[in-house]
Protein backbone atom coordinates (compact mmCIF):
# COMPACT_ATOMS: atom_id res chain seq x y z
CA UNK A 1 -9.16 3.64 -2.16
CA UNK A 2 -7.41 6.64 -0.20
CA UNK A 3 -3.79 6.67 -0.72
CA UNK A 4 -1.53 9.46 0.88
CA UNK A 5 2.39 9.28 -1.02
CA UNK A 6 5.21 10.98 0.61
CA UNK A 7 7.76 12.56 -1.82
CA UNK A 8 11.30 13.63 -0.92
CA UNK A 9 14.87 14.43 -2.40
CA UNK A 10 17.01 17.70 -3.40
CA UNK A 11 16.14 20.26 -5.40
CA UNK A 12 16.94 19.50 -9.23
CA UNK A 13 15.68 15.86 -8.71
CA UNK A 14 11.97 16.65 -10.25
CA UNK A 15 10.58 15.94 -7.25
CA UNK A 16 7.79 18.21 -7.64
CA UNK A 17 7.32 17.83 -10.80
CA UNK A 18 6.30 13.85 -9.98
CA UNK A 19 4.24 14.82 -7.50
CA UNK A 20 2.15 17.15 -10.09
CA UNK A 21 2.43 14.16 -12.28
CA UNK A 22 0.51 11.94 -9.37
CA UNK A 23 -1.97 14.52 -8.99
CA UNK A 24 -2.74 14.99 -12.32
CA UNK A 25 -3.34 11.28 -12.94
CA UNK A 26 -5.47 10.75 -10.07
CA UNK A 27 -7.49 13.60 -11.48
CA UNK A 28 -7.75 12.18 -14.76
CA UNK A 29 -9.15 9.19 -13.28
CA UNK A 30 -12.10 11.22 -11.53
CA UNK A 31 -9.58 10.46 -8.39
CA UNK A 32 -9.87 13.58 -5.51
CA UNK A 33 -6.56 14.88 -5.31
CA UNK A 34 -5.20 17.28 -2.61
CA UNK A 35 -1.08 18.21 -2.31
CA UNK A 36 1.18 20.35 -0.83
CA UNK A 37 5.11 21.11 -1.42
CA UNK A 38 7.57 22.61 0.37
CA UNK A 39 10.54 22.84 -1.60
CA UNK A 40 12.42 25.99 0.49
CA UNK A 41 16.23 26.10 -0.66
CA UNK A 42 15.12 23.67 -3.72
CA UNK A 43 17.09 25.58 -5.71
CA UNK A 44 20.42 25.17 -4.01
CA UNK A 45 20.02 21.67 -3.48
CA UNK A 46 18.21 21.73 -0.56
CA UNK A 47 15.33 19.70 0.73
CA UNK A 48 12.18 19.38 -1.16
CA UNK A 49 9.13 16.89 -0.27
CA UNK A 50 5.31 16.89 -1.51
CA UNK A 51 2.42 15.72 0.19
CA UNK A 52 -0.20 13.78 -2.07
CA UNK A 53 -3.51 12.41 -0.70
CA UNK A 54 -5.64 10.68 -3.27
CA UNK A 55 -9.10 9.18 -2.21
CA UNK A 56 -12.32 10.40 -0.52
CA UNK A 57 -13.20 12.52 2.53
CA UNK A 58 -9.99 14.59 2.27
CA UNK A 59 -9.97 17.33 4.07
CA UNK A 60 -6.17 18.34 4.30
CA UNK A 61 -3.19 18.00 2.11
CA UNK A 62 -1.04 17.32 4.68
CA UNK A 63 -0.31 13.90 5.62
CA UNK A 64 -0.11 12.92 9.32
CA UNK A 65 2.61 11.27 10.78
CA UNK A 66 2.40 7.15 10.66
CA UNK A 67 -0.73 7.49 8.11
CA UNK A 68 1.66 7.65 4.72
CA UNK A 69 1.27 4.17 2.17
CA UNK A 70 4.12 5.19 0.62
CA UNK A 71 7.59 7.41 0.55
CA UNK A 72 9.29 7.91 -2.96
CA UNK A 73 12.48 8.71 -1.98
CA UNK A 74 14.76 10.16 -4.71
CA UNK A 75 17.40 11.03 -2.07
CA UNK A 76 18.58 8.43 0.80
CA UNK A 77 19.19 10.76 3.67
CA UNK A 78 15.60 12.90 2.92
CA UNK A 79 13.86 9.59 3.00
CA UNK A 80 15.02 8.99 6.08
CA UNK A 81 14.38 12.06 7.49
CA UNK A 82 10.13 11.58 6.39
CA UNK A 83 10.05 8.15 7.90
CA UNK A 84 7.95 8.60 11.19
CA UNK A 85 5.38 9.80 8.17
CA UNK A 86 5.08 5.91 7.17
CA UNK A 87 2.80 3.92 8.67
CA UNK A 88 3.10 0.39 9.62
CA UNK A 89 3.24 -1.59 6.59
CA UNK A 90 3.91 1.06 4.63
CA UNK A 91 6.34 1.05 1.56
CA UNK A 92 9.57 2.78 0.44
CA UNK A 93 10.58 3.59 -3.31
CA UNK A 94 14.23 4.81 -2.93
CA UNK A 95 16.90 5.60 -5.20
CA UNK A 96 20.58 4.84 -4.63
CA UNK A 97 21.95 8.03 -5.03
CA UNK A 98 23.39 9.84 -2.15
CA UNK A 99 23.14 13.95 -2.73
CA UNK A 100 25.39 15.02 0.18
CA UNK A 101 22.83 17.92 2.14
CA UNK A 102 24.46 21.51 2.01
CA UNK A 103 24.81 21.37 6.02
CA UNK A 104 27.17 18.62 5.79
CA UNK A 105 29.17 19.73 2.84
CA UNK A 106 29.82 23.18 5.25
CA UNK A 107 30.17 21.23 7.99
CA UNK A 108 32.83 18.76 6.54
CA UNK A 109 30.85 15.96 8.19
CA UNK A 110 30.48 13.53 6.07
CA UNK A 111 27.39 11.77 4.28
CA UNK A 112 26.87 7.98 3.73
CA UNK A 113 24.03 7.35 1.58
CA UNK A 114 24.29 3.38 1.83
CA UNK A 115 24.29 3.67 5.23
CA UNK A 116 20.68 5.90 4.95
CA UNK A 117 19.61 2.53 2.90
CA UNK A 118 21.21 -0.13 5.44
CA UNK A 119 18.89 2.21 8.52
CA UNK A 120 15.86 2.25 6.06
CA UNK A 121 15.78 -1.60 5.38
CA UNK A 122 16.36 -2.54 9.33
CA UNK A 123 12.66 0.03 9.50
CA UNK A 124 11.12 -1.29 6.94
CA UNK A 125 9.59 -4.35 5.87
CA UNK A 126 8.81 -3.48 1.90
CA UNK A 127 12.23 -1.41 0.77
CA UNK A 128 12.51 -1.20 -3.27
CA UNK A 129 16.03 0.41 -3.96
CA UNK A 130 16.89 1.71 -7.59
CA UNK A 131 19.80 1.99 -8.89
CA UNK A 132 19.02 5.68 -10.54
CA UNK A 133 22.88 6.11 -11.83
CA UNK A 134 22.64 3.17 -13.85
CA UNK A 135 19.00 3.64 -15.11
CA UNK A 136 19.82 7.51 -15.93
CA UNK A 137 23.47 6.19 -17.83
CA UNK A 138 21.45 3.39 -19.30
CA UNK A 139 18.47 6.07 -20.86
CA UNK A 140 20.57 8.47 -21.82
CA UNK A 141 19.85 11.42 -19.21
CA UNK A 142 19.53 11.97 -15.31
CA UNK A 143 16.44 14.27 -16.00
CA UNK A 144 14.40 11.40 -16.00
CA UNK A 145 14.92 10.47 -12.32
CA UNK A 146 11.42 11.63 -11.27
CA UNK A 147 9.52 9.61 -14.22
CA UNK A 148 12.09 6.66 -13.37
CA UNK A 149 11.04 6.48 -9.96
CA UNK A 150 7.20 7.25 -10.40
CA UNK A 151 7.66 3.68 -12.64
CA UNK A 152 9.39 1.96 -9.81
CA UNK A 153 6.48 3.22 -7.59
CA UNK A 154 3.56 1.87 -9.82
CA UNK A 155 6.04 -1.48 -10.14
CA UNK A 156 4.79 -2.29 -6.90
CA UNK A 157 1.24 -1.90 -7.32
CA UNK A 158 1.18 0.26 -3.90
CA UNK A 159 0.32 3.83 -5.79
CA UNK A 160 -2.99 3.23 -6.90
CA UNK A 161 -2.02 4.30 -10.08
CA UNK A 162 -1.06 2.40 -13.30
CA UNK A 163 1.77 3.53 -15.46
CA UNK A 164 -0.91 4.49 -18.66
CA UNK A 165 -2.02 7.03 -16.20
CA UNK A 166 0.78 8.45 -16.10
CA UNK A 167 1.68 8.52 -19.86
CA UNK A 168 -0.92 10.95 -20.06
CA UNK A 169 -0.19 13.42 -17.62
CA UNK A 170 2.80 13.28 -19.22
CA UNK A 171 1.56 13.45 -22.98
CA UNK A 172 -0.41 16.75 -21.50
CA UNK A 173 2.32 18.05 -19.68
CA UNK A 174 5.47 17.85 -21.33
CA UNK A 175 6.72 19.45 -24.82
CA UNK A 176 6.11 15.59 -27.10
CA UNK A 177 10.16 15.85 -27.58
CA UNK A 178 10.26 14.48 -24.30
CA UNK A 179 7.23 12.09 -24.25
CA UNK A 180 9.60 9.00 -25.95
CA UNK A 181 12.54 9.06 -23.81
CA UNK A 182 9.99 9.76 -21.01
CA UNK A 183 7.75 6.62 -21.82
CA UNK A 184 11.09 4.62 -21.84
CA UNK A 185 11.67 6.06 -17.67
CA UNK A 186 8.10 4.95 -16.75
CA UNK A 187 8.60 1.46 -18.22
CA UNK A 188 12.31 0.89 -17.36
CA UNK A 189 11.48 -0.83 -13.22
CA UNK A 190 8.74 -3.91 -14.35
């Protein structure tokens, strides 16, 4: 079972942080695991994406155009922006929440995130959309975007990865303060 995952959003979302998660699981599992990030102006708020392969016979970390399963988007506009990675009958995990890019806040050009959702169902057959506002509100905390959407991933049974894996890359990863409200992320998309 080879797998390769695209991961996108802003920095601040945890988008690396997933993608370590991913890894970590696969690993667990006696999965080969290969990734790459480029997170760049992450800091600001700019763009940040990962690169996960999973599977045998890897010999790169970086994922070909038209050869990705899956993109977990945790930004509209940035998940359209890595969609000639999907292939054919490929999936998209996206959430909701539009994070207007720096170059169009200094541009004063405007940013629709529905209408990045509107383009990505019209390209793709198998588009999950999460409402990550109302999930965060109803946890208790936007830091658990990443976790949320790494359960909205497995929901569709497209990751290769169930959501006990990643309860313990998250038991081994994170201070157990944040294991509970954590767990609650993973399990909140059935």
């Amino acid at each position: 079972m080879n797998k390769n995952i695209i991961l996108c959003g802003v920095g601040g979302q945890g988008t690396v942080l997933a993608s370590k998660l991913i890894a970590a699981a696969a690993m667990e599992k006696g999965i080969p695991v290969m990734s790459a990030e480029t997170i760049g102006m992450a800091q600001r708020g700019g763009s940040v994406f990962s690169h996960v392969r999973m599977g045998e016979n890897l010999y790169s970390p970086m994922i070909a155009k038209g050869t990705a399963d899956m993109i977990l988007g945790f930004e509209p506009g940035e998940t359209v922006r890595m969609l000639p990675y999907l292939k054919k009958n490929g999936a998209v995990v996206v959430s909701n929440r539009a994070v207007m890019p720096v170059t169009a806040s200094l541009a004063k050009t405007g940013y629709n995130g529905a209408a990045m959702i509107e383009y990505l169902k019209t390209q793709v057959d198998q588009v999950l959309v999460i409402d990550t506002d109302q999930a965060c509100e109803t946890l208790g905390s936007a830091k658990v975007l990443n976790v949320l959407m790494l359960g909205a991933a497995i929901s569709t049974g497209m990751l290769g990865l169930e959501k006990e894996d990643i309860k313990q890359a998250l038991i081994k990863r994170l201070p157990e303060k944040l294991h509970e409200l954590n767990f609650r992320a993973l399990d909140y998309i059935q």
